[in-house]
C-alpha atoms as a PDB file:
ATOM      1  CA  UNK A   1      44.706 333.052 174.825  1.00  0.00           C
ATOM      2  CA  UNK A   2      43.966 335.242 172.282  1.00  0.00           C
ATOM      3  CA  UNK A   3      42.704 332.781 169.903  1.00  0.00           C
ATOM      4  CA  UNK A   4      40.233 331.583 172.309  1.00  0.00           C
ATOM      5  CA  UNK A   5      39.024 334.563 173.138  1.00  0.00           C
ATOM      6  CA  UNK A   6      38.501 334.743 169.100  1.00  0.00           C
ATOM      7  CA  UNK A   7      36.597 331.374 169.347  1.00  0.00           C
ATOM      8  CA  UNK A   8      34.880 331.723 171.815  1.00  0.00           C
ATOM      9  CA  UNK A   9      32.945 335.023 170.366  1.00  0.00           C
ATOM     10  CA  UNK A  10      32.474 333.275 166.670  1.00  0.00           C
ATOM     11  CA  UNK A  11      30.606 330.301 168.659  1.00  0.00           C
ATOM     12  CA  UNK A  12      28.556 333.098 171.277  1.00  0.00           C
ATOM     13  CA  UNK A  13      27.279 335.203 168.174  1.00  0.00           C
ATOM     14  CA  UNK A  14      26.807 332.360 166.015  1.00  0.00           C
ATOM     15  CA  UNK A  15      24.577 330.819 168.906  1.00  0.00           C
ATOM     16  CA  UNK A  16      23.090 333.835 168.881  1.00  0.00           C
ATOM     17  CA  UNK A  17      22.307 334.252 165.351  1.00  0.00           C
ATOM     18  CA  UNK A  18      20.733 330.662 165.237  1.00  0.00           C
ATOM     19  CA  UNK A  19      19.080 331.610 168.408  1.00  0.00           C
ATOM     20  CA  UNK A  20      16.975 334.089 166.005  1.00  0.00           C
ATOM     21  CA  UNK A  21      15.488 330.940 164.758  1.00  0.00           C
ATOM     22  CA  UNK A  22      15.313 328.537 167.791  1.00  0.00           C
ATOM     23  CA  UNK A  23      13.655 331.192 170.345  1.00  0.00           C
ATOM     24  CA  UNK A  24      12.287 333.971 167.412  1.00  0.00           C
ATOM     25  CA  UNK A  25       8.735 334.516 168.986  1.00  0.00           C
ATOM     26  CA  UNK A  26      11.157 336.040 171.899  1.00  0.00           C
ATOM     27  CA  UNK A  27      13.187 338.018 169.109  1.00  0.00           C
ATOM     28  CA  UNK A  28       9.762 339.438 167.668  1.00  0.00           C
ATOM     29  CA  UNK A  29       8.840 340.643 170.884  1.00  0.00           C
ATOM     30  CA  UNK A  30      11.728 342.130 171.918  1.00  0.00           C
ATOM     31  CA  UNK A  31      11.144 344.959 169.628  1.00  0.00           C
ATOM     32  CA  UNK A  32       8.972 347.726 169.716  1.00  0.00           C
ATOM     33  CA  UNK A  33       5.390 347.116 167.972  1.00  0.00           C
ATOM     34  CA  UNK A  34       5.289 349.907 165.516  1.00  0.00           C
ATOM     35  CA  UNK A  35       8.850 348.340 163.815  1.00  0.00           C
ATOM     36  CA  UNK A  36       7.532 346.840 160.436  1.00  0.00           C
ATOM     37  CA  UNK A  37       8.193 343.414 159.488  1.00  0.00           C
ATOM     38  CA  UNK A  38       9.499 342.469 162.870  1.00  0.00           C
ATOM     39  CA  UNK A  39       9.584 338.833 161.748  1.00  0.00           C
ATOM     40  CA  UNK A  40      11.831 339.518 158.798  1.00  0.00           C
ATOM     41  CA  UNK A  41      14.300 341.525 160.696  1.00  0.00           C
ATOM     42  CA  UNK A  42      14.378 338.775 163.443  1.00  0.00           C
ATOM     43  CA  UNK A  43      15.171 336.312 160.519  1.00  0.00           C
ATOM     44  CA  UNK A  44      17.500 338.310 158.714  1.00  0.00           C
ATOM     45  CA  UNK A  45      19.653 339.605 161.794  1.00  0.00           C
ATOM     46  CA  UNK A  46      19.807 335.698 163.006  1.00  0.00           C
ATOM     47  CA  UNK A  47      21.575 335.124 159.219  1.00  0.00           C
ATOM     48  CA  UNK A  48      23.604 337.846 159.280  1.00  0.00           C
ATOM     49  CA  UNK A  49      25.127 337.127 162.919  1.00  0.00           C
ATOM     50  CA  UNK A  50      25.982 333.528 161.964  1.00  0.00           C
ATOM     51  CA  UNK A  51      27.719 334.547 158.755  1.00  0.00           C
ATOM     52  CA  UNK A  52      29.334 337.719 160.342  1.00  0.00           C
ATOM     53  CA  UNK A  53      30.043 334.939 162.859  1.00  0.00           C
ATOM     54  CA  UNK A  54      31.580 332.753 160.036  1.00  0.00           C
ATOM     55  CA  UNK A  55      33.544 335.219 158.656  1.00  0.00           C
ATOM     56  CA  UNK A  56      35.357 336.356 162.103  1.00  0.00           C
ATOM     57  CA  UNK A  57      36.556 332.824 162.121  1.00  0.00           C
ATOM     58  CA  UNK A  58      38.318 333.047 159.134  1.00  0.00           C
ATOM     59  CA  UNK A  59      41.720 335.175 158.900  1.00  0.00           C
ATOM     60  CA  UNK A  60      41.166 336.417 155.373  1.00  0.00           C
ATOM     61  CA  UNK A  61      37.730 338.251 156.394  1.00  0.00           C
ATOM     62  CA  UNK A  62      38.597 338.711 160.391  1.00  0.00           C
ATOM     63  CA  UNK A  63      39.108 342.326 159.814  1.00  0.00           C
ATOM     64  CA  UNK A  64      36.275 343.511 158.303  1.00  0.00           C
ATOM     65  CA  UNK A  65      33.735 340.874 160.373  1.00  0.00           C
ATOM     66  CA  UNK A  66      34.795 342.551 163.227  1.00  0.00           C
ATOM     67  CA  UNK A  67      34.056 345.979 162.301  1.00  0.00           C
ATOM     68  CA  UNK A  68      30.591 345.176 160.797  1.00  0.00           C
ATOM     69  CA  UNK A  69      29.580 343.089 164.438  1.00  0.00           C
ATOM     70  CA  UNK A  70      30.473 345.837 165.996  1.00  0.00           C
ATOM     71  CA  UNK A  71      28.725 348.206 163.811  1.00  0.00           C
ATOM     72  CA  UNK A  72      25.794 345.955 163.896  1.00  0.00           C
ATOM     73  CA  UNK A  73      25.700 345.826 167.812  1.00  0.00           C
ATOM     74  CA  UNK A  74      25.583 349.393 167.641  1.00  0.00           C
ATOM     75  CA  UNK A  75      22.937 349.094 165.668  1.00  0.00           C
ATOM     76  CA  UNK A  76      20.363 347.087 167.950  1.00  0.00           C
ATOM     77  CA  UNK A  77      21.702 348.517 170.664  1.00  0.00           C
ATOM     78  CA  UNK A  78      17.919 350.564 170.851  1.00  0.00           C
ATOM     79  CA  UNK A  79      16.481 346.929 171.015  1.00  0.00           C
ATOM     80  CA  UNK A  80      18.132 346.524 174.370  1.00  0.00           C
ATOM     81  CA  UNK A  81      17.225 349.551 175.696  1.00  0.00           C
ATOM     82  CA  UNK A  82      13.060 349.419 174.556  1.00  0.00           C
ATOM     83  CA  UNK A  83      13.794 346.064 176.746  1.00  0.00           C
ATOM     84  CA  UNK A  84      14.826 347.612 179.895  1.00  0.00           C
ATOM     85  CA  UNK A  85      12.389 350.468 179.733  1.00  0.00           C
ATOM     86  CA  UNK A  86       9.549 347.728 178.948  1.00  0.00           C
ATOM     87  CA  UNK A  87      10.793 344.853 181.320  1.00  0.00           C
ATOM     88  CA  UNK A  88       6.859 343.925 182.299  1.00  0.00           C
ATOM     89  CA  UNK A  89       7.003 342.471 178.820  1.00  0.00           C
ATOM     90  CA  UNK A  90       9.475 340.133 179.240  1.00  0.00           C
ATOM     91  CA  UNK A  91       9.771 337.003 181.380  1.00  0.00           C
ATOM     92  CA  UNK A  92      13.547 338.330 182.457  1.00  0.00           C
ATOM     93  CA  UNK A  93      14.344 340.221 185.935  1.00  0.00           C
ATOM     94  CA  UNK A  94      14.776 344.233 185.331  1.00  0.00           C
ATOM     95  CA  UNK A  95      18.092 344.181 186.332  1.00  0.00           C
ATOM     96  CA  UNK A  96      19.524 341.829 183.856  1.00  0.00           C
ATOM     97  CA  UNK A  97      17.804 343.942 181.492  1.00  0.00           C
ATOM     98  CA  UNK A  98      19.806 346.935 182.546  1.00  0.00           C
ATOM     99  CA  UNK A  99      22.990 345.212 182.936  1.00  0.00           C
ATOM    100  CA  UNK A 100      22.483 343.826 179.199  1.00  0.00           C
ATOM    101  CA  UNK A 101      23.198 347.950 178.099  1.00  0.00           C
ATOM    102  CA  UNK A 102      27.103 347.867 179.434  1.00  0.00           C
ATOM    103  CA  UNK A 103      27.704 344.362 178.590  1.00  0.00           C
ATOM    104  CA  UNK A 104      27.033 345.211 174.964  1.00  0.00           C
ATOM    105  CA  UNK A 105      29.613 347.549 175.086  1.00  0.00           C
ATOM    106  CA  UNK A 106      32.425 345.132 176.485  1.00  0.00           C
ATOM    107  CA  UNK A 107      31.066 343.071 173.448  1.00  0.00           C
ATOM    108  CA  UNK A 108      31.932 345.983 170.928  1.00  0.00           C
ATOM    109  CA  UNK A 109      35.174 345.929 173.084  1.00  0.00           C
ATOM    110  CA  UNK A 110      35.752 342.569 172.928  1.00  0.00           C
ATOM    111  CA  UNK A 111      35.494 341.926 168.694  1.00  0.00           C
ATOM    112  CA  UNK A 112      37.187 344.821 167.930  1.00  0.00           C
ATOM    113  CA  UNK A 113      39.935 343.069 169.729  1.00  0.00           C
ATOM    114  CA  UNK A 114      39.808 339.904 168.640  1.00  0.00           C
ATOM    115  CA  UNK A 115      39.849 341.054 164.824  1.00  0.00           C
ATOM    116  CA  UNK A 116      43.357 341.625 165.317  1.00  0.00           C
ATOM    117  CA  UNK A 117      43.996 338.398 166.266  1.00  0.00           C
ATOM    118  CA  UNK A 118      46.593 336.761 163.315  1.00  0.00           C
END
């Protein structure tokens, strides 16, 4: 069970990552105007969530993957929240906006778990 609960993130935050490039004008306008390059950071995150991704997959580089996705949904963590406060500019109901905030914490749970999977 374990395991799959492993595989099952890898394939959800690689979607995600590659999601950076299939739906980016959404990316891009998820975060606040006055962030530079907006484009760039959509492109980069969406790279380094499939590789982070890649590397939780793998045994030899499970460990650290797992710390640096959760260190990196820390990180745009503030993305989620400009969303909620801002929902007017987004084609998604305010309330799955707001739910998004604890659900990123059950995915910060949920790797730092499944890192310690052998």
């Amino acid at each position: 069970m374990k395991k799959i609960a492993l595989y099952v993130f890898c394939l959800f935050f690689a979607g995600a990552g590659i999601g950076h490039f299939l739906l980016d004008s959404f990316f891009i306008m998820a975060m606040p105007e006055w962030v530079p390059f907006r484009a760039a950071i959509v492109y980069i995150s969406g790279v380094m969530e499939f590789l982070l991704a890649l590397g939780l997959f793998f045994k030899q580089t499970r460990e650290r993957a797992g710390v640096l996705i959760a260190i990196f949904l820390v990180l745009v963590f503030p993305v989620n929240i400009y969303m909620a406060l801002a929902p007017e500019k987004f084609d998604l109901s305010p309330t799955a906006l707001w739910i998004r905030l604890p659900l990123q914490l059950v995915l910060i749970w949920w790797v730092l778990k499944v890192r310690k999977v052998k």
